[in-house]
N, C-alpha and C. Protein backbone atom coordinates (compact mmCIF):
# COMPACT_ATOMS: atom_id res chain seq x y z
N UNK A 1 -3.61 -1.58 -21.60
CA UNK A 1 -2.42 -1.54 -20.77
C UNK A 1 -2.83 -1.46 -19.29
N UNK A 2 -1.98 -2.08 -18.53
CA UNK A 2 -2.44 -2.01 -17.19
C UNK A 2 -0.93 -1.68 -16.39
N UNK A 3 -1.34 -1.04 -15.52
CA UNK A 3 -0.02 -0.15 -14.39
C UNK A 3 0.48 -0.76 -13.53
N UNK A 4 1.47 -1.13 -12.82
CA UNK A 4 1.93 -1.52 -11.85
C UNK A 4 2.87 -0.25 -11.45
N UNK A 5 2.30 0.01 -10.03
CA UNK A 5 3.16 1.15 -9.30
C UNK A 5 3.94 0.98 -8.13
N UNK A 6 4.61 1.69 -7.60
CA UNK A 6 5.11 1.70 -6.32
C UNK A 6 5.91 3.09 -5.75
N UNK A 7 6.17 2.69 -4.48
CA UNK A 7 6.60 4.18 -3.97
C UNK A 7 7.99 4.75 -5.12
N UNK A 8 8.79 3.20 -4.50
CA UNK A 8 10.42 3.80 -5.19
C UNK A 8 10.67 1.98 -5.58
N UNK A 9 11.20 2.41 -6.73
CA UNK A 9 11.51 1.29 -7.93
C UNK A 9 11.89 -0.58 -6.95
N UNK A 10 12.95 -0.11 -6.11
CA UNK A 10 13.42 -1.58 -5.27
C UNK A 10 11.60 -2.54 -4.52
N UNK A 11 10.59 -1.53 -4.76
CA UNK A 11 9.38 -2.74 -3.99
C UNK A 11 8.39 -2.67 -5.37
N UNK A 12 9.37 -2.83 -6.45
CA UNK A 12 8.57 -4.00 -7.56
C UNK A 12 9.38 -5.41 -7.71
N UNK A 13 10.20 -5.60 -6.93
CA UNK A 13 10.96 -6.64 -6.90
C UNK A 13 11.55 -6.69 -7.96
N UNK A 14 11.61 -7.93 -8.73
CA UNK A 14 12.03 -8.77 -10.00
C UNK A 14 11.30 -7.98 -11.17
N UNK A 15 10.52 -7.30 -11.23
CA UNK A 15 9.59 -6.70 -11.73
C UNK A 15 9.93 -5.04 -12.50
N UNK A 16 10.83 -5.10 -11.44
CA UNK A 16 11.40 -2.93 -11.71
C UNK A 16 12.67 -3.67 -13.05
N UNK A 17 13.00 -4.76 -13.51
CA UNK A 17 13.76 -5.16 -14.40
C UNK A 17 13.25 -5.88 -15.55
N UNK A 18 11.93 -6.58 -15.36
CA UNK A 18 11.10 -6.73 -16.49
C UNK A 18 9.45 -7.28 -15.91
N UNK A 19 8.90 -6.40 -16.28
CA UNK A 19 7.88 -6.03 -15.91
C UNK A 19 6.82 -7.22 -16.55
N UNK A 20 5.85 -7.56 -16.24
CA UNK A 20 4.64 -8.95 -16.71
C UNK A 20 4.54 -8.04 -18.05
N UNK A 21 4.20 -8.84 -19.15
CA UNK A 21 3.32 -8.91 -20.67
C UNK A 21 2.27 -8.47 -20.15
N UNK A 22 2.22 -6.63 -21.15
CA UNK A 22 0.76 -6.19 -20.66
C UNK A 22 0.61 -5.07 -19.54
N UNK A 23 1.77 -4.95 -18.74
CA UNK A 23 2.05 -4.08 -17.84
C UNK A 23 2.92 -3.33 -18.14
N UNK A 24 2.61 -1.94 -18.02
CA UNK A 24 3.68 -1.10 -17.73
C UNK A 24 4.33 -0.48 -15.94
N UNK A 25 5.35 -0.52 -16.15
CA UNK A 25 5.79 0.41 -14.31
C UNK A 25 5.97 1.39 -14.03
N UNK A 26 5.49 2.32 -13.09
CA UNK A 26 6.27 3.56 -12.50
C UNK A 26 6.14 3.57 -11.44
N UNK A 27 6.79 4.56 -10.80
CA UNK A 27 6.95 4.85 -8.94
C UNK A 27 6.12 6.58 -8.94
N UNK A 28 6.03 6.38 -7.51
CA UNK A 28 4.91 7.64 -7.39
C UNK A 28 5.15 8.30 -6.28
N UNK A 29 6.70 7.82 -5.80
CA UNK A 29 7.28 8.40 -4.71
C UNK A 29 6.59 8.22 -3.49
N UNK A 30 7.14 8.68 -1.99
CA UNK A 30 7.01 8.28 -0.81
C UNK A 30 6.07 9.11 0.09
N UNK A 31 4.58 9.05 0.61
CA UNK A 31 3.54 9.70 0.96
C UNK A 31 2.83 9.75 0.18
N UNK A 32 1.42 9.92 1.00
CA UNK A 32 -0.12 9.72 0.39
C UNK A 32 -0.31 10.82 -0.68
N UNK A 33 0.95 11.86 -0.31
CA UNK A 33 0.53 13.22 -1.16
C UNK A 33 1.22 13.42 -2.19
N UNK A 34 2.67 12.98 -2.14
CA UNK A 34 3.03 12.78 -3.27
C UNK A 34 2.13 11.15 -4.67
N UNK A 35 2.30 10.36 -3.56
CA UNK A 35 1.74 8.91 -4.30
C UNK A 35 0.40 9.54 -5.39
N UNK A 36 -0.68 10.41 -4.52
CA UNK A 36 -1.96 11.01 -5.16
C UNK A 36 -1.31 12.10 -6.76
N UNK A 37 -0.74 12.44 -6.18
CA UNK A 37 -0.46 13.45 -7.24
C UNK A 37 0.33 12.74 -8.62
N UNK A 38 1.34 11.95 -8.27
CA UNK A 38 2.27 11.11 -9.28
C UNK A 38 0.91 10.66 -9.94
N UNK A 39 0.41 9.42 -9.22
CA UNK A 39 -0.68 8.45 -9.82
C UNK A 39 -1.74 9.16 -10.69
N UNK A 40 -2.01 10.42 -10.54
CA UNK A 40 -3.42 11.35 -11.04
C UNK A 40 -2.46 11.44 -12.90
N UNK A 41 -1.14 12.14 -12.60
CA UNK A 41 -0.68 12.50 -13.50
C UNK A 41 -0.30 11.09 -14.39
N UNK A 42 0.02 10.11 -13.91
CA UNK A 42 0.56 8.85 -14.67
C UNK A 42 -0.90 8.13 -15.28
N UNK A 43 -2.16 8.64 -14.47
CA UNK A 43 -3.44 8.03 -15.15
C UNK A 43 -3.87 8.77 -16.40
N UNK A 44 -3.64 10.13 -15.85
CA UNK A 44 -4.01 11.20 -16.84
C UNK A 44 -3.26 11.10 -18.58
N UNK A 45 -1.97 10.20 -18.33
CA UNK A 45 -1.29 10.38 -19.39
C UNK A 45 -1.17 9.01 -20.09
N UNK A 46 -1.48 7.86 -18.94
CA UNK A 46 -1.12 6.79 -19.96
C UNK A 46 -2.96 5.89 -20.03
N UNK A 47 -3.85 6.39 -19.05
CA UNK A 47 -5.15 6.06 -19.53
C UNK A 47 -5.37 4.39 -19.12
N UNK A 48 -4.78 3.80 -17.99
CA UNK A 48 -4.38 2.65 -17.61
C UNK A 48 -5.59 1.92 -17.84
N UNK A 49 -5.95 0.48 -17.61
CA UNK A 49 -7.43 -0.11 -17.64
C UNK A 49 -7.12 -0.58 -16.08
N UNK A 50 -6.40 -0.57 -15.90
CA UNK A 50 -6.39 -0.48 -13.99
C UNK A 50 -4.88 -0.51 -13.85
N UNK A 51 -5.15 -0.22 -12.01
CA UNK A 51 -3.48 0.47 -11.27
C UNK A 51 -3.62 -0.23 -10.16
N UNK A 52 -2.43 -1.12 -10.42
CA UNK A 52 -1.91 -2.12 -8.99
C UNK A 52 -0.78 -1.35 -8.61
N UNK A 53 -0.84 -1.24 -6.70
CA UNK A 53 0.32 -0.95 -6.24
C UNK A 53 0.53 -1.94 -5.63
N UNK A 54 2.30 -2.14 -5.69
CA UNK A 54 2.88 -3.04 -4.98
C UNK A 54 4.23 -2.29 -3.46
N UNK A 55 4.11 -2.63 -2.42
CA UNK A 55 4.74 -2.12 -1.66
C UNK A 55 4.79 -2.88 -0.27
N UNK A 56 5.65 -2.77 0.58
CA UNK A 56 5.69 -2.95 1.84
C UNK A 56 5.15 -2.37 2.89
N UNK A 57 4.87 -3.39 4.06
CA UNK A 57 3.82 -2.19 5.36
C UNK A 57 4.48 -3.18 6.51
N UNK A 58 4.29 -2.15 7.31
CA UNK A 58 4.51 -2.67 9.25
C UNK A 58 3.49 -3.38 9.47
N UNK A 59 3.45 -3.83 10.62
CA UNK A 59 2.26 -4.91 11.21
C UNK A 59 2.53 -4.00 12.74
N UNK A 60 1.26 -3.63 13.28
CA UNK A 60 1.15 -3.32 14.72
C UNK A 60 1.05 -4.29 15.44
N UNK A 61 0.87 -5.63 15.05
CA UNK A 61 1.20 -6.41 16.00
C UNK A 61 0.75 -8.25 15.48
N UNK A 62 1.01 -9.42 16.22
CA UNK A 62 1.07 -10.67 15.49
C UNK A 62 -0.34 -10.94 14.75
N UNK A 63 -1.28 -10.60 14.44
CA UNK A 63 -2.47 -11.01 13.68
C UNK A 63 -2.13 -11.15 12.26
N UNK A 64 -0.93 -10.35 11.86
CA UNK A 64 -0.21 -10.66 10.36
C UNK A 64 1.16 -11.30 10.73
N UNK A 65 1.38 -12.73 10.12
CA UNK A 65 2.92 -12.31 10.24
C UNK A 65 3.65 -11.77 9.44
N UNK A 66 5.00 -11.77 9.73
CA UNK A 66 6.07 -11.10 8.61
C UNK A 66 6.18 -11.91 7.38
N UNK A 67 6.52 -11.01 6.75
CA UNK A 67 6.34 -11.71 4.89
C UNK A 67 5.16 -12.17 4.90
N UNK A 68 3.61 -11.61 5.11
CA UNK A 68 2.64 -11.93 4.51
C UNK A 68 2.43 -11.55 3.63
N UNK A 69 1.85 -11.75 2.52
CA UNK A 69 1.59 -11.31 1.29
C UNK A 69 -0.09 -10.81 1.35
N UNK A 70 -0.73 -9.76 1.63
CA UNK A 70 -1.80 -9.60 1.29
C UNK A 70 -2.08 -8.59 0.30
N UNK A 71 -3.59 -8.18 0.43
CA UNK A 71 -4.45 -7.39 -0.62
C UNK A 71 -4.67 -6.01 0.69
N UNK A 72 -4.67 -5.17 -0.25
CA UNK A 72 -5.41 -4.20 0.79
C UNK A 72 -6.91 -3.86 0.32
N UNK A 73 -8.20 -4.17 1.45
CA UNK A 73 -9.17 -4.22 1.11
C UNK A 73 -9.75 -3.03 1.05
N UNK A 74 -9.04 -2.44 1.87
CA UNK A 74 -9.61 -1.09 1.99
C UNK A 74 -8.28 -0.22 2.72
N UNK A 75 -8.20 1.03 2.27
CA UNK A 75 -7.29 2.15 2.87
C UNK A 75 -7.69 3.04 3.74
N UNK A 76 -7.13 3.30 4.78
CA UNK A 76 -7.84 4.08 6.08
C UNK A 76 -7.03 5.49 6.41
N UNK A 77 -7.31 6.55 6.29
CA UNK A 77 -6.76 7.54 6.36
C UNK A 77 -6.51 8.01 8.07
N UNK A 78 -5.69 8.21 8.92
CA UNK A 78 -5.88 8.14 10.32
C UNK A 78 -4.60 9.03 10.53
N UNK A 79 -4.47 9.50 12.33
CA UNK A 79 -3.16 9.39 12.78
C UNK A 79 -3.42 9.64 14.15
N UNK A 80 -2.41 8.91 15.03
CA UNK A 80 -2.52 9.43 16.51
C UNK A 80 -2.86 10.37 16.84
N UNK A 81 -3.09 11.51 16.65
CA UNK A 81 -3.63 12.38 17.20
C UNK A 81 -5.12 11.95 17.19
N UNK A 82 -5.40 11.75 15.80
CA UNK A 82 -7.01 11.35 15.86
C UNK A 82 -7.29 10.51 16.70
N UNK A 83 -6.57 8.97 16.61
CA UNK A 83 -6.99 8.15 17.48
C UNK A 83 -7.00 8.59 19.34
N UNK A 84 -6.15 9.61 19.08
CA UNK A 84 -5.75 10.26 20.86
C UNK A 84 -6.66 11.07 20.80
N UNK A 85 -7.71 11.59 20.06
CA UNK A 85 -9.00 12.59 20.45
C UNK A 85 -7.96 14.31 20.39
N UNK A 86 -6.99 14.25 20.04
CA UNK A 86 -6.57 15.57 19.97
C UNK A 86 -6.44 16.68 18.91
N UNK A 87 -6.96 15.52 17.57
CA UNK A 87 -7.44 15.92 16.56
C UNK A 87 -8.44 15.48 15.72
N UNK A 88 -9.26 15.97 14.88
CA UNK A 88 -10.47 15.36 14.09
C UNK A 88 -10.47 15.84 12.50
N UNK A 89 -11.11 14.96 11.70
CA UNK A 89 -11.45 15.29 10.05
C UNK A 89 -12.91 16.15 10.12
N UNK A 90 -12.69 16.88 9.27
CA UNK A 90 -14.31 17.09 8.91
C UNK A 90 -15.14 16.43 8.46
N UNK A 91 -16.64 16.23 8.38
CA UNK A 91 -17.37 15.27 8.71
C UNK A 91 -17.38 15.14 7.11
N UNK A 92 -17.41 15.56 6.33
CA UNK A 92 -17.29 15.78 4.52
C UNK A 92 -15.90 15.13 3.91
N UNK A 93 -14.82 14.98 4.93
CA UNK A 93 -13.67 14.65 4.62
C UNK A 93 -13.88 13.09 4.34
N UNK A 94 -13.08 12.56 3.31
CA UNK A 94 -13.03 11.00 2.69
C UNK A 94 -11.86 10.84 3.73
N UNK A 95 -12.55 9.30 4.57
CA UNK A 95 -11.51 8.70 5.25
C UNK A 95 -11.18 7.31 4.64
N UNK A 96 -12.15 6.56 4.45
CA UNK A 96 -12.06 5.23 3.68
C UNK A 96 -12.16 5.30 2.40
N UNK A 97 -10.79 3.91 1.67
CA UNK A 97 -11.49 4.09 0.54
C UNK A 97 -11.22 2.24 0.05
N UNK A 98 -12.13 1.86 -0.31
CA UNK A 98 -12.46 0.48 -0.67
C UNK A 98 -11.51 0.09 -1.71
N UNK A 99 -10.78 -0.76 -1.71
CA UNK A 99 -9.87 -1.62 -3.12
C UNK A 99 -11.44 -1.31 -4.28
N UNK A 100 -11.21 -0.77 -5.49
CA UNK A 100 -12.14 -1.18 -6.48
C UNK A 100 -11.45 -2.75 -7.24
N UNK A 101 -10.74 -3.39 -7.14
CA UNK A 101 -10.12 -4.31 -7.84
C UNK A 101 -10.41 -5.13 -7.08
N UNK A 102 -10.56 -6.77 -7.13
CA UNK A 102 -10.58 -7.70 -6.71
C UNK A 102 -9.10 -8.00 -6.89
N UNK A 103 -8.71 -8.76 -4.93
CA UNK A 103 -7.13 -9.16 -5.21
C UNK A 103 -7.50 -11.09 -5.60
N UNK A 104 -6.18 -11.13 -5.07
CA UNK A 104 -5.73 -12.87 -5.35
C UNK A 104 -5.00 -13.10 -3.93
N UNK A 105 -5.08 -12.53 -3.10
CA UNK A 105 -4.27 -12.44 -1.60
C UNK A 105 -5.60 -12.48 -0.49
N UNK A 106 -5.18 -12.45 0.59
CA UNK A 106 -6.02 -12.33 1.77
C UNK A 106 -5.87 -11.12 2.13
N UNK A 107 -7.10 -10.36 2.14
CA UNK A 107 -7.13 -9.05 2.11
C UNK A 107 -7.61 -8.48 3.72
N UNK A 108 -6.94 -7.17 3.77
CA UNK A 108 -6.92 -6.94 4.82
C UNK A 108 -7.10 -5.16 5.08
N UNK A 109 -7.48 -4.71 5.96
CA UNK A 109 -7.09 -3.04 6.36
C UNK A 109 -6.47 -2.81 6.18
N UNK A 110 -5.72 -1.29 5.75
CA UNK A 110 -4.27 -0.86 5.86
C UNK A 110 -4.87 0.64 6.39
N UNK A 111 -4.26 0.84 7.44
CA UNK A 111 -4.05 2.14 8.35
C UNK A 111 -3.35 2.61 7.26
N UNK A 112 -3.58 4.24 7.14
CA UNK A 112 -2.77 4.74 6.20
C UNK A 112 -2.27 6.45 6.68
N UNK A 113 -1.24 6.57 8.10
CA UNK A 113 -1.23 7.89 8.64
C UNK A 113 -0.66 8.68 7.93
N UNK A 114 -0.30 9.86 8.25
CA UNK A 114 0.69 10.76 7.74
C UNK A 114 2.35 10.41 7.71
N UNK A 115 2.63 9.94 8.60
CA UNK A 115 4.26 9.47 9.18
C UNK A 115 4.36 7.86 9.51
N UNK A 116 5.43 7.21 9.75
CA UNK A 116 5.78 6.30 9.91
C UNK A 116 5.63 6.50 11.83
N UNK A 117 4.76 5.26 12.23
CA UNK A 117 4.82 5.41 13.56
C UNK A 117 6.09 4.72 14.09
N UNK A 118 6.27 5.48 15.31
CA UNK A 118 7.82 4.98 15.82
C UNK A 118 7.99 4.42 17.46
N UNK A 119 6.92 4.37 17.71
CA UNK A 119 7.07 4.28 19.01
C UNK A 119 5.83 2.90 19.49
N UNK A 120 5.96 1.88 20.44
CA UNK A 120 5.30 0.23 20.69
C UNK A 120 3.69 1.38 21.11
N UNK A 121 3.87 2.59 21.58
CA UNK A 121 2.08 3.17 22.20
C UNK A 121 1.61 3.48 21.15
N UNK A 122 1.90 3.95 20.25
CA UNK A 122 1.24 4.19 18.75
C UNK A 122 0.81 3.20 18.17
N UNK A 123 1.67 2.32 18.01
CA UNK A 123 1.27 1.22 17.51
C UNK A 123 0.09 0.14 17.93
N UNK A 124 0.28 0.47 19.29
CA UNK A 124 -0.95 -0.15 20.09
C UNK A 124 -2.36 0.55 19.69
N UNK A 125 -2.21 1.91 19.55
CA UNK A 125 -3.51 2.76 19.59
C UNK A 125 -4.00 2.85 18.07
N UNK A 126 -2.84 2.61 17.15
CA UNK A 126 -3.51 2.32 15.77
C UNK A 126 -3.71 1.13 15.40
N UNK A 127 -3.50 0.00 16.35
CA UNK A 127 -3.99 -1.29 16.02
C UNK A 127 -5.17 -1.31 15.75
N UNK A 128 -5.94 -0.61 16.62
CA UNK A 128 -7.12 -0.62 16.53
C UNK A 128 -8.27 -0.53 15.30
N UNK A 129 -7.53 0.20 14.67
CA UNK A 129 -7.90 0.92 13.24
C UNK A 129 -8.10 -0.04 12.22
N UNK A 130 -6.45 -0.75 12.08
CA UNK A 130 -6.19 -2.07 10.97
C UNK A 130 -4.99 -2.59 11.82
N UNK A 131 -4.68 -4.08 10.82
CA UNK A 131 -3.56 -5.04 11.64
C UNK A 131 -2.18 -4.26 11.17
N UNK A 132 -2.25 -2.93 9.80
CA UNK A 132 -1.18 -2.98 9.12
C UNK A 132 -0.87 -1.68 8.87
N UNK A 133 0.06 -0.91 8.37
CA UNK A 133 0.32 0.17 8.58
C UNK A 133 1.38 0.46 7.53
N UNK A 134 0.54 1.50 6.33
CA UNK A 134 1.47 1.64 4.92
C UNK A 134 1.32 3.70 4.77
N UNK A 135 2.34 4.13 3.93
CA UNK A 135 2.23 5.57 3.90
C UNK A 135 1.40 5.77 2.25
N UNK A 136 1.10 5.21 1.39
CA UNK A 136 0.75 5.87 -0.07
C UNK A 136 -0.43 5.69 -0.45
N UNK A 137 -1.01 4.40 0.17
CA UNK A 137 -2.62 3.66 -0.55
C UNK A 137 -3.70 5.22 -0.57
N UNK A 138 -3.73 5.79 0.19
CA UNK A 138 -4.80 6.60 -0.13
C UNK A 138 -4.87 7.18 -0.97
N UNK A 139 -3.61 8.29 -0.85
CA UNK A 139 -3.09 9.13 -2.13
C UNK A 139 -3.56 8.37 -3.46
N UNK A 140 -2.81 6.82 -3.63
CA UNK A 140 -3.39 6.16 -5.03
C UNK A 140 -4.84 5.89 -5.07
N UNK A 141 -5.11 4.91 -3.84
CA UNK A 141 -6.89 5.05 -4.07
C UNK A 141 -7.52 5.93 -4.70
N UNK A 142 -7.67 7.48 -4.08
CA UNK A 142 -8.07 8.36 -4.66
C UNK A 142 -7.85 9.22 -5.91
N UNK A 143 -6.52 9.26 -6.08
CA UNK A 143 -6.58 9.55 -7.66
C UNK A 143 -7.03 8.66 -8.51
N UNK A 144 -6.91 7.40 -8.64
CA UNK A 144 -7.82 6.25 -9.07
C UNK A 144 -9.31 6.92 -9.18
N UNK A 145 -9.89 6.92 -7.98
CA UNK A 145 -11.15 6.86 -7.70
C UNK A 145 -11.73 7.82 -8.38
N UNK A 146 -11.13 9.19 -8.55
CA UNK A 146 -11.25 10.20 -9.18
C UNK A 146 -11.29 10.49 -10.89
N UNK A 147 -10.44 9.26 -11.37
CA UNK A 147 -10.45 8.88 -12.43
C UNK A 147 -11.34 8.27 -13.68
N UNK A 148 -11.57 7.06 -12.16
CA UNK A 148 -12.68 5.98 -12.53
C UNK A 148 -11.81 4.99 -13.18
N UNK A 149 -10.49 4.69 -12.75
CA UNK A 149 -9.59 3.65 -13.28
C UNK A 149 -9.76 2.89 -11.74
N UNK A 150 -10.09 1.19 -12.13
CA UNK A 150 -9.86 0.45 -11.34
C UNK A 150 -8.78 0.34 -10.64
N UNK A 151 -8.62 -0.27 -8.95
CA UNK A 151 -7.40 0.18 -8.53
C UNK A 151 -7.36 -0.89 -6.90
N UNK A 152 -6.37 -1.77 -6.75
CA UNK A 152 -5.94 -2.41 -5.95
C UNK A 152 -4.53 -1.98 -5.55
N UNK A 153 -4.44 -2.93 -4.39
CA UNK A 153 -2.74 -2.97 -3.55
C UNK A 153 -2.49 -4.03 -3.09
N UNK A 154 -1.19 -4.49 -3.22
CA UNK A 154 -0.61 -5.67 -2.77
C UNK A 154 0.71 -5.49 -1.72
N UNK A 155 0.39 -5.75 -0.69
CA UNK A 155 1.63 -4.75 0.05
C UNK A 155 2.02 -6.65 0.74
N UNK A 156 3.54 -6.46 1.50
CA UNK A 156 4.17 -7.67 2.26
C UNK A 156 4.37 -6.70 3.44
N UNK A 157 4.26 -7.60 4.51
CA UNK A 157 4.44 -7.31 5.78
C UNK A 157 5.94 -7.45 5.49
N UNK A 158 6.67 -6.38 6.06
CA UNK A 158 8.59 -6.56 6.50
C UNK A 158 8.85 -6.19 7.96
N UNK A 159 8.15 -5.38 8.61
CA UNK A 159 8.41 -4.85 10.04
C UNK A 159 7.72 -4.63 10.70
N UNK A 160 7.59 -4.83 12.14
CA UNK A 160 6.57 -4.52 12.85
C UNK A 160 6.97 -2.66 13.41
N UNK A 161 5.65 -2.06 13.25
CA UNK A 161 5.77 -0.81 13.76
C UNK A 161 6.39 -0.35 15.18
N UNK A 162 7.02 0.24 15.28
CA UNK A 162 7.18 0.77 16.60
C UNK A 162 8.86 0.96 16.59
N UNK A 163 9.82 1.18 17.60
CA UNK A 163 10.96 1.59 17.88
C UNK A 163 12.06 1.12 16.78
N UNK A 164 11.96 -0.50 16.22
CA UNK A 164 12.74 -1.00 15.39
C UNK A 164 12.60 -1.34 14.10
N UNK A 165 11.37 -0.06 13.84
CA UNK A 165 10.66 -0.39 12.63
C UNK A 165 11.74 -0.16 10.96
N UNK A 166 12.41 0.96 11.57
CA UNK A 166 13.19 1.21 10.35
C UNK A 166 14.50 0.33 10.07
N UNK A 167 15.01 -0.29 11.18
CA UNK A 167 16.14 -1.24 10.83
C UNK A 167 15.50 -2.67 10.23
N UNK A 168 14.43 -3.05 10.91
CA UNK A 168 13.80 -4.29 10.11
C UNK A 168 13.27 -4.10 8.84
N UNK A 169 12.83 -2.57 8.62
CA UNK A 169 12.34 -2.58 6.85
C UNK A 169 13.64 -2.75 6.17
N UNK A 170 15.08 -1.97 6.96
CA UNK A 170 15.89 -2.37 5.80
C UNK A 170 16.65 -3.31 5.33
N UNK A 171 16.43 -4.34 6.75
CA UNK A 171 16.80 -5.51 6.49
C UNK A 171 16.00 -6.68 5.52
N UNK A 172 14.81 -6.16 5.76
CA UNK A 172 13.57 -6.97 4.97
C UNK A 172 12.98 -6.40 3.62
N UNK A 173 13.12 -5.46 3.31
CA UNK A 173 12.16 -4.62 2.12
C UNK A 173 12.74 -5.67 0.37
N UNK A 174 13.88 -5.68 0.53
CA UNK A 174 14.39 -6.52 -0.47
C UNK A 174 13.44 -7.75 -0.61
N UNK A 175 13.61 -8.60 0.58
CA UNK A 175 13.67 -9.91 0.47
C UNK A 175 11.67 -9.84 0.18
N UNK A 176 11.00 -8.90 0.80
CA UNK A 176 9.72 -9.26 1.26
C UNK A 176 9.35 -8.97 -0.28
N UNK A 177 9.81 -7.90 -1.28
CA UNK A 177 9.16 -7.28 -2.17
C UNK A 177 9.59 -8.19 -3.28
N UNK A 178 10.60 -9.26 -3.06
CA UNK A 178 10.65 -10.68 -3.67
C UNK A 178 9.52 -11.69 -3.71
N UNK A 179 9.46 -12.13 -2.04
CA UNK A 179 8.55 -12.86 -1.90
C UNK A 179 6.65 -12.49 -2.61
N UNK A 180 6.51 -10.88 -2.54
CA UNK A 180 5.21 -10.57 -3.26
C UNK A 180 5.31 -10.75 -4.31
N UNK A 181 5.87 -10.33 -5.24
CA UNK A 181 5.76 -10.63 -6.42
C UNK A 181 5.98 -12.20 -6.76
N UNK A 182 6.64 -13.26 -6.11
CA UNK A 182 6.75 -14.76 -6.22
C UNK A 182 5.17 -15.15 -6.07
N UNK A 183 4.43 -14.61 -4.82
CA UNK A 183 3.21 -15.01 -4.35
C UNK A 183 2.36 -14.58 -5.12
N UNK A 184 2.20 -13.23 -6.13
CA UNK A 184 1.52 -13.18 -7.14
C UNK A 184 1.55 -13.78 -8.49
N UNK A 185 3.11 -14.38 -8.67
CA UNK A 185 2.71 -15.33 -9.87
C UNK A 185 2.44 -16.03 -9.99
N UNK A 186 2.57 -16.68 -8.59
CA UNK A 186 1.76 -18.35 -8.49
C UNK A 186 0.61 -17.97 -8.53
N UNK A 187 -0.04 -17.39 -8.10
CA UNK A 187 -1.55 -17.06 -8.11
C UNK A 187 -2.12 -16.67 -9.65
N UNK A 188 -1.17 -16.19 -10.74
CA UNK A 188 -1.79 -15.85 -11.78
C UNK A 188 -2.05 -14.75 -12.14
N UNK A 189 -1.61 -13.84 -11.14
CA UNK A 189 -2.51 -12.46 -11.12
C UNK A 189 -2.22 -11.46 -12.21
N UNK A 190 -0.67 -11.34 -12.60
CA UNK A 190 -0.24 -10.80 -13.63
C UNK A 190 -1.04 -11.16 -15.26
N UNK A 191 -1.18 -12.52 -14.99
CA UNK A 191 -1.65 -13.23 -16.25
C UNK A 191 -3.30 -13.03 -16.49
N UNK A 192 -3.71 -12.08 -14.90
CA UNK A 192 -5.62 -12.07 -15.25
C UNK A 192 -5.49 -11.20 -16.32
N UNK A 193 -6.78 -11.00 -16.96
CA UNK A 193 -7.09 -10.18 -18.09
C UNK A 193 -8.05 -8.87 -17.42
């Protein structure tokens, strides 16, 4: 059996109503800390042979456009403060954590802060980091990782970060979490073994 997850049921698209042959679904709720904890317990119980998340992310700026469909290659644990030098991790602390799964998308960074950034200077200063900006990948990475269950992400660009970020996700989160799952069946990905 293999997992398909997401924060909250509407960004499995077509999918939260019948799910690929071979997959099962759940949601793991909204943050890295809830996402970690759901995913530990949903591995622990159903013993997955790997865990795809599917979800939406901001773009800090045009190097992605909107409705891209990528892979996340890797998850980056960060937040303005860090990038502003006003706060730091301990040197023992896990900041990165690598996709163990090979995607079928063009894979990319995903900044992964504590909060949804809201403001065009944040967004500038976490560009730096990655092109893209999601709240759960780590949380799942790592319970994954912890597991030793293989583990990717497939996120669509819907909004660019900063002041108008939350009216464009809700205008877009529907349509984009359509278009991912369309872009993964052409590709086959449901159907890999």
């Amino acid at each position: 059996m293999r997992l398909l997850i997401s924060a909250f049921a509407p960004e499995l698209g077509p999918l939260a109503a019948a799910p690929p042959a071979g997959w099962e679904i759940a949601t793991v709720g909204v943050g890295a800390v809830s996402a970690a904890a759901a995913t530990a317990a949903l591995v622990a119980d159903r013993w997955p042979e790997v865990v795809v998340f599917l979800g939406t992310c901001g773009r800090y700026d045009d190097r992605v456009p909107l409705f891209e469909c990528l892979w996340a290659s890797e998850a980056i644990a960060t937040s303005l403060e860090e990038v502003r030098g006003g706060a730091y991790r301990p040197k023992i602390e896990r900041r990165r954590w690598a996709a163990s799964l090979p995607g079928a998308l063009p894979g990319h960074s995903v900044a992964v802060p504590p909060a949804i950034t809201c403001t065009a200077e944040g967004a500038a200063l976490l560009s730096a980091i990655a092109p893209v900006e999601h709240l759960e990948l780590t949380g799942v990475f790592e319970a994954c990782r912890l597991a030793g269950v293989p583990c990717g992400a497939a996120l669509v660009v819907v909004n660019d970060v900063g002041p108008q970020a939350q009216a464009q996700w809700l205008a877009n989160h529907e349509e984009g979490s359509r278009r991912l799952v369309a872009r993964l069946k052409e590709t086959g990905f449901f159907a890999a073994g």
